[in-house]
PDB file of N, CA and C in Angstrom:
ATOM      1  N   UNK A   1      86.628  90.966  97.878  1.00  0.00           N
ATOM      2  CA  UNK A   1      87.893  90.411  97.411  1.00  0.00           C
ATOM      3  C   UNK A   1      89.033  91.284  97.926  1.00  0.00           C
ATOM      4  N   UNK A   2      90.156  90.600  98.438  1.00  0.00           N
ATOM      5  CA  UNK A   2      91.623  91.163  98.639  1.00  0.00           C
ATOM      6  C   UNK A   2      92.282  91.697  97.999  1.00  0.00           C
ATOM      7  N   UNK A   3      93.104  92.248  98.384  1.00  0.00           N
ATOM      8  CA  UNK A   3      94.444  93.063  97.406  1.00  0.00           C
ATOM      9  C   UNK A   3      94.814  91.858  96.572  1.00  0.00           C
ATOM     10  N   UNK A   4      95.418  92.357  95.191  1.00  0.00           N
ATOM     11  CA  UNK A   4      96.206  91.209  94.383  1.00  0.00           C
ATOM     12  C   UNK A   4      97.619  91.349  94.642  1.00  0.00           C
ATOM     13  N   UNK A   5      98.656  91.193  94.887  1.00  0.00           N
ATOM     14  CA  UNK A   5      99.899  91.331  95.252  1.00  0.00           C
ATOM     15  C   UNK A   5     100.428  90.551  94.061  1.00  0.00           C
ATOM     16  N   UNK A   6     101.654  91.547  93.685  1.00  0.00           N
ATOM     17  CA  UNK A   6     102.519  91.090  92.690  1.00  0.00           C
ATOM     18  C   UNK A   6     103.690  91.303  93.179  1.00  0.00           C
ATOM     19  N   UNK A   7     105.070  90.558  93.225  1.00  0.00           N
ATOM     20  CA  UNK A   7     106.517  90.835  93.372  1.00  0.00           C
ATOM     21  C   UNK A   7     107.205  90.835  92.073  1.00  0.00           C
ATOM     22  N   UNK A   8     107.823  91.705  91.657  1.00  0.00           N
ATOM     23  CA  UNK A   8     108.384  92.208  90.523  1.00  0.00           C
ATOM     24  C   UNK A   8     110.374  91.512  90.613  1.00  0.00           C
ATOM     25  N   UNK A   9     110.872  91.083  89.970  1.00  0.00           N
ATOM     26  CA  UNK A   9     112.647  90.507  90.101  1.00  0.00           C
ATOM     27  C   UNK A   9     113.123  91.341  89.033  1.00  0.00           C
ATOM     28  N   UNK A  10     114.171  92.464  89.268  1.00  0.00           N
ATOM     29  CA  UNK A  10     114.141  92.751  87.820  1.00  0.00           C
ATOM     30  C   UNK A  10     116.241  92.700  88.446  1.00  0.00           C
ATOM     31  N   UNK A  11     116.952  92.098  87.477  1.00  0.00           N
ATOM     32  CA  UNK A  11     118.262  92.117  87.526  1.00  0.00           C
ATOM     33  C   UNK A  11     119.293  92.643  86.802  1.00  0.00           C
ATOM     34  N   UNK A  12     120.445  92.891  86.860  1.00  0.00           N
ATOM     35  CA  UNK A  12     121.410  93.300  85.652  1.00  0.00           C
ATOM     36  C   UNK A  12     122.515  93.158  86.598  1.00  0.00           C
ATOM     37  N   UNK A  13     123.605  92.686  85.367  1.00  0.00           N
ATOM     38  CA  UNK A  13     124.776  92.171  85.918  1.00  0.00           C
ATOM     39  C   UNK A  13     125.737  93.040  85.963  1.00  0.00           C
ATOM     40  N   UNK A  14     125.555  94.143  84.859  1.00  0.00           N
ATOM     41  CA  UNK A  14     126.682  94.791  84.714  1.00  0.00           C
ATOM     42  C   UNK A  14     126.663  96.473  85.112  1.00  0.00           C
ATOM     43  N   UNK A  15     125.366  96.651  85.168  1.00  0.00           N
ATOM     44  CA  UNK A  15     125.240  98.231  85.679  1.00  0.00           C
ATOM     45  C   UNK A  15     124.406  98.759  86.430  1.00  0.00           C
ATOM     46  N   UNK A  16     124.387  99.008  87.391  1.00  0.00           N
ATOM     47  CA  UNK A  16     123.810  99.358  88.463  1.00  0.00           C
ATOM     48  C   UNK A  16     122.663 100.663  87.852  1.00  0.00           C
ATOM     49  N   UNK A  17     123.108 101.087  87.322  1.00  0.00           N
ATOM     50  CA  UNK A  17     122.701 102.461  86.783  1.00  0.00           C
ATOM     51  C   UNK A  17     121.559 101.560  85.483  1.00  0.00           C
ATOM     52  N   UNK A  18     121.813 101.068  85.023  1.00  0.00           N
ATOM     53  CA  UNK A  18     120.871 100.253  83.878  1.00  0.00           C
ATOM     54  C   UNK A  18     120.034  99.928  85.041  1.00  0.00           C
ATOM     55  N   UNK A  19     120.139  99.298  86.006  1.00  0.00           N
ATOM     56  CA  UNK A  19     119.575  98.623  87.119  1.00  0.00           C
ATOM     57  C   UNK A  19     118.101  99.629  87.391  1.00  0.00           C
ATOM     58  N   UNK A  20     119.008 100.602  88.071  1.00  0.00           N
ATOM     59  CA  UNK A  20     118.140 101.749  88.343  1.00  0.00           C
ATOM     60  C   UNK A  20     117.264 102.373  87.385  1.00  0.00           C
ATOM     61  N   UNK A  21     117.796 102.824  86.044  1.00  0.00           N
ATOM     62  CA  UNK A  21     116.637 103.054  84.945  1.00  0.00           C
ATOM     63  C   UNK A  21     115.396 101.953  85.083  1.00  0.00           C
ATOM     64  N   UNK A  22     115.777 101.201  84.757  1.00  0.00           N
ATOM     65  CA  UNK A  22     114.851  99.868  84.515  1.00  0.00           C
ATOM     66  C   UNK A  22     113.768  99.600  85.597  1.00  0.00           C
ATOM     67  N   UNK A  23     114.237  99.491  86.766  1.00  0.00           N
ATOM     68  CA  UNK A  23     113.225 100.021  87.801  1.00  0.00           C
ATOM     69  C   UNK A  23     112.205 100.991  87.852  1.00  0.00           C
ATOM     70  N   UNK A  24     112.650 102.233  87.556  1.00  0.00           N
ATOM     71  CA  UNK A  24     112.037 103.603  87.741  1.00  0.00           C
ATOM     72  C   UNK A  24     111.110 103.281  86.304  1.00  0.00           C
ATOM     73  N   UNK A  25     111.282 102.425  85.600  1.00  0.00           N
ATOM     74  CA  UNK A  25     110.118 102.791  84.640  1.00  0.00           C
ATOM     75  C   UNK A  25     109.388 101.559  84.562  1.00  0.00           C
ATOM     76  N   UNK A  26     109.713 100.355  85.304  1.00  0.00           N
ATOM     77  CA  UNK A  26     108.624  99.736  85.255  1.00  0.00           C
ATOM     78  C   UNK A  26     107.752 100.318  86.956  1.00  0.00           C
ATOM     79  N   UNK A  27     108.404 101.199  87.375  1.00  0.00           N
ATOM     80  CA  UNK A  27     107.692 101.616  88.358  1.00  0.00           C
ATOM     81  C   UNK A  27     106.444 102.144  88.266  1.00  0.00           C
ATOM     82  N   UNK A  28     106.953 103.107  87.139  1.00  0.00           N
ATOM     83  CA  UNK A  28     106.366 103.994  86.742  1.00  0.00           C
ATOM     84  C   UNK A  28     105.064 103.581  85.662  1.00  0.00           C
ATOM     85  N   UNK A  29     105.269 101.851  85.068  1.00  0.00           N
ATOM     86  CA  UNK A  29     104.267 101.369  84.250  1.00  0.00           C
ATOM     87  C   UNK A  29     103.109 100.769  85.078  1.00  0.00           C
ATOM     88  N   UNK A  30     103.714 100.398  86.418  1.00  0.00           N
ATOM     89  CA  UNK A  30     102.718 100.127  87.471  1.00  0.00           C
ATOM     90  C   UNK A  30     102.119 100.599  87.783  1.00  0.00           C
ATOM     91  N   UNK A  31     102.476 102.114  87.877  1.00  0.00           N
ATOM     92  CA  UNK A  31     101.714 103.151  88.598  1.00  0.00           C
ATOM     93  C   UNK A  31     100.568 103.643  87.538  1.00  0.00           C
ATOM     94  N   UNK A  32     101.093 103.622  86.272  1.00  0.00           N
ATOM     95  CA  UNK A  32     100.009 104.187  85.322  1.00  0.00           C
ATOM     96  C   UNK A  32      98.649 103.199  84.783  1.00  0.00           C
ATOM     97  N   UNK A  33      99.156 102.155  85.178  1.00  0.00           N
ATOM     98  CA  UNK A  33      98.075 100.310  84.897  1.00  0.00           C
ATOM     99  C   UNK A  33      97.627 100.201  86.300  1.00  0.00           C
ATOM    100  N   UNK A  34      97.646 101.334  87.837  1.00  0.00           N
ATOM    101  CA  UNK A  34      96.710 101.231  88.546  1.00  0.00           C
ATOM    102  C   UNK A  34      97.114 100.569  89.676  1.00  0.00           C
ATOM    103  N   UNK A  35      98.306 100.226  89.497  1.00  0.00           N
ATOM    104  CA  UNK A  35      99.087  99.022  90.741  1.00  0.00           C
ATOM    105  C   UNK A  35      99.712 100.522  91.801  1.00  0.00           C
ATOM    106  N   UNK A  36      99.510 100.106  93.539  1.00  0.00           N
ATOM    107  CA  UNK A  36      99.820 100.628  94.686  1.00  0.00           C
ATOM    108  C   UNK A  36     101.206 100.198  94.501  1.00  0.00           C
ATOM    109  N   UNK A  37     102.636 101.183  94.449  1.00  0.00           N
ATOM    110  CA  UNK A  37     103.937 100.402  94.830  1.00  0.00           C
ATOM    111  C   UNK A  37     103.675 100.237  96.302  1.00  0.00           C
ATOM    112  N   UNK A  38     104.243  99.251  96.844  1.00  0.00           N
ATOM    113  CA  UNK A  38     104.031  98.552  98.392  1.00  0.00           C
ATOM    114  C   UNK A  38     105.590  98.729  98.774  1.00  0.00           C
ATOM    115  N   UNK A  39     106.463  98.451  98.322  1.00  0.00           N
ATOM    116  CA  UNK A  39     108.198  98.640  98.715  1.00  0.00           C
ATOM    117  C   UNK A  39     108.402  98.372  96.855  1.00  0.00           C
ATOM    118  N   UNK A  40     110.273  98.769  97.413  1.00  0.00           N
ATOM    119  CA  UNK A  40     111.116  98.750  96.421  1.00  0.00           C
ATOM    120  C   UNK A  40     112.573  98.529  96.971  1.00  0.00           C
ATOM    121  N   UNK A  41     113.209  97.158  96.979  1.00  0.00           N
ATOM    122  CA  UNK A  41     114.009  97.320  97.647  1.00  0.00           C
ATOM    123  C   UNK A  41     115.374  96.429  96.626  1.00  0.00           C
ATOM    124  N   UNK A  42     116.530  97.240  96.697  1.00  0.00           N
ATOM    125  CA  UNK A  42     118.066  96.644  96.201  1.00  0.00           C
ATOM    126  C   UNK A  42     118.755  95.708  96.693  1.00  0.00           C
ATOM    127  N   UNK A  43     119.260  95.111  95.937  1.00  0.00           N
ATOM    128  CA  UNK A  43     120.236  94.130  96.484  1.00  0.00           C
ATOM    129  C   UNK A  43     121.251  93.579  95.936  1.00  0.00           C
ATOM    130  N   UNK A  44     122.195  92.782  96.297  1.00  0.00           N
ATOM    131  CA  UNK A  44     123.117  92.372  95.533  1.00  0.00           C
ATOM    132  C   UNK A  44     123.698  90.822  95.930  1.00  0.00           C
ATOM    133  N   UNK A  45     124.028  89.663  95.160  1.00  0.00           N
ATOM    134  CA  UNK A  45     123.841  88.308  94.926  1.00  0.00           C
ATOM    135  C   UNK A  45     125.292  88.383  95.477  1.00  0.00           C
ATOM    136  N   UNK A  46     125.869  87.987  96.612  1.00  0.00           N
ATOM    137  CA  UNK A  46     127.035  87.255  96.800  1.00  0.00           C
ATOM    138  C   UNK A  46     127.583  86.694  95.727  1.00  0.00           C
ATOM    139  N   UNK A  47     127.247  85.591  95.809  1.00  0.00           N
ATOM    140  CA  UNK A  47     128.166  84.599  94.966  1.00  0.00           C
ATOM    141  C   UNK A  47     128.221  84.837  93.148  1.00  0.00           C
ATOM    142  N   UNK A  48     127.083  85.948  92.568  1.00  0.00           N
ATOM    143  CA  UNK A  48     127.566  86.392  91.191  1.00  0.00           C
ATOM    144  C   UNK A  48     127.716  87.878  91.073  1.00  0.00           C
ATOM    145  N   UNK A  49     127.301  88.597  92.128  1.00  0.00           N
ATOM    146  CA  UNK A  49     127.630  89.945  92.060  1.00  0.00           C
ATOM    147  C   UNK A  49     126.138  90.791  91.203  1.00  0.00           C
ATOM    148  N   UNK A  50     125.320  90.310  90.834  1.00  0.00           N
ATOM    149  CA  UNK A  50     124.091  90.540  90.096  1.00  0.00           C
ATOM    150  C   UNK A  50     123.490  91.420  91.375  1.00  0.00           C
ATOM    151  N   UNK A  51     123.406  92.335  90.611  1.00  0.00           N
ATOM    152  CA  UNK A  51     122.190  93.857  91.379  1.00  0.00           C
ATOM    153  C   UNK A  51     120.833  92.932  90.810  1.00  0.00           C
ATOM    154  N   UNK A  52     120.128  93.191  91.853  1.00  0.00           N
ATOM    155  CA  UNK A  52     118.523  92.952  91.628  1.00  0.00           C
ATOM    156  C   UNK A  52     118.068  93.802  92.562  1.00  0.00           C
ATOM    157  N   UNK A  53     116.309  94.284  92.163  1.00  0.00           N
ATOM    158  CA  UNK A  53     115.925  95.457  92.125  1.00  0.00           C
ATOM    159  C   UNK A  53     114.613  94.448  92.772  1.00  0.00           C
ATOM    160  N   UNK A  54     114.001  94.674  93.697  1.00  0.00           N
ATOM    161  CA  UNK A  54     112.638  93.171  94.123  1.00  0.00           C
ATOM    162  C   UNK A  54     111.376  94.578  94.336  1.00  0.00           C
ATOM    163  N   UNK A  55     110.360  94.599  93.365  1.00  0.00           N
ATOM    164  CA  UNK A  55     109.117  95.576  93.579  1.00  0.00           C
ATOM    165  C   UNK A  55     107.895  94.710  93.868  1.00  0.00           C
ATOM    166  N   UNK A  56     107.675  95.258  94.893  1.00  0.00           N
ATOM    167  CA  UNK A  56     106.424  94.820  95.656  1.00  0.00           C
ATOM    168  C   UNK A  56     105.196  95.964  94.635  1.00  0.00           C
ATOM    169  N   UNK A  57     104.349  95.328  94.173  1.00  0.00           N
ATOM    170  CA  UNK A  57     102.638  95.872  93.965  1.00  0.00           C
ATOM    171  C   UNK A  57     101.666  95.637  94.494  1.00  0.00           C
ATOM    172  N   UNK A  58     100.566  96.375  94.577  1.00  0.00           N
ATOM    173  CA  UNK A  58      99.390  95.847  94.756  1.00  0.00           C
ATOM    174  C   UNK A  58      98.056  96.410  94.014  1.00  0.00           C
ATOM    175  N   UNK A  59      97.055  95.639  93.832  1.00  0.00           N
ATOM    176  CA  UNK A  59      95.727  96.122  92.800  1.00  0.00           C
ATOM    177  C   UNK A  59      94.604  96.110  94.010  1.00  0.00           C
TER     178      UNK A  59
END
């Protein structure tokens, strides 16, 4: 059997910094439940201004 691949969306509208906490610890819940982080990458929504945070896993 193959890798299981999971993509993670995690967003916040108003703080980048909330953004970033929130990441680093579901990072960090992945890592302890056994999941490979694969990327972690930022971004930001044109048209509403919403930071999203997109985490790649794998089992």
């Amino acid at each position: 059997m193959g890798k299981q691949y999971k993509v993670l969306k995690i967003t916040n509208l108003w703080s980048t910094e909330k953004l970033r906490k929130e990441a680093e610890d579901t990072l960090n819940k992945a890592s302890k439940e056994g999941w490979e982080i694969i990327s972690v990458a930022f971004g930001t929504s044109s048209s509403s201004g919403m930071s999203t945070a997109m985490i790649t896993i794998a089992k």
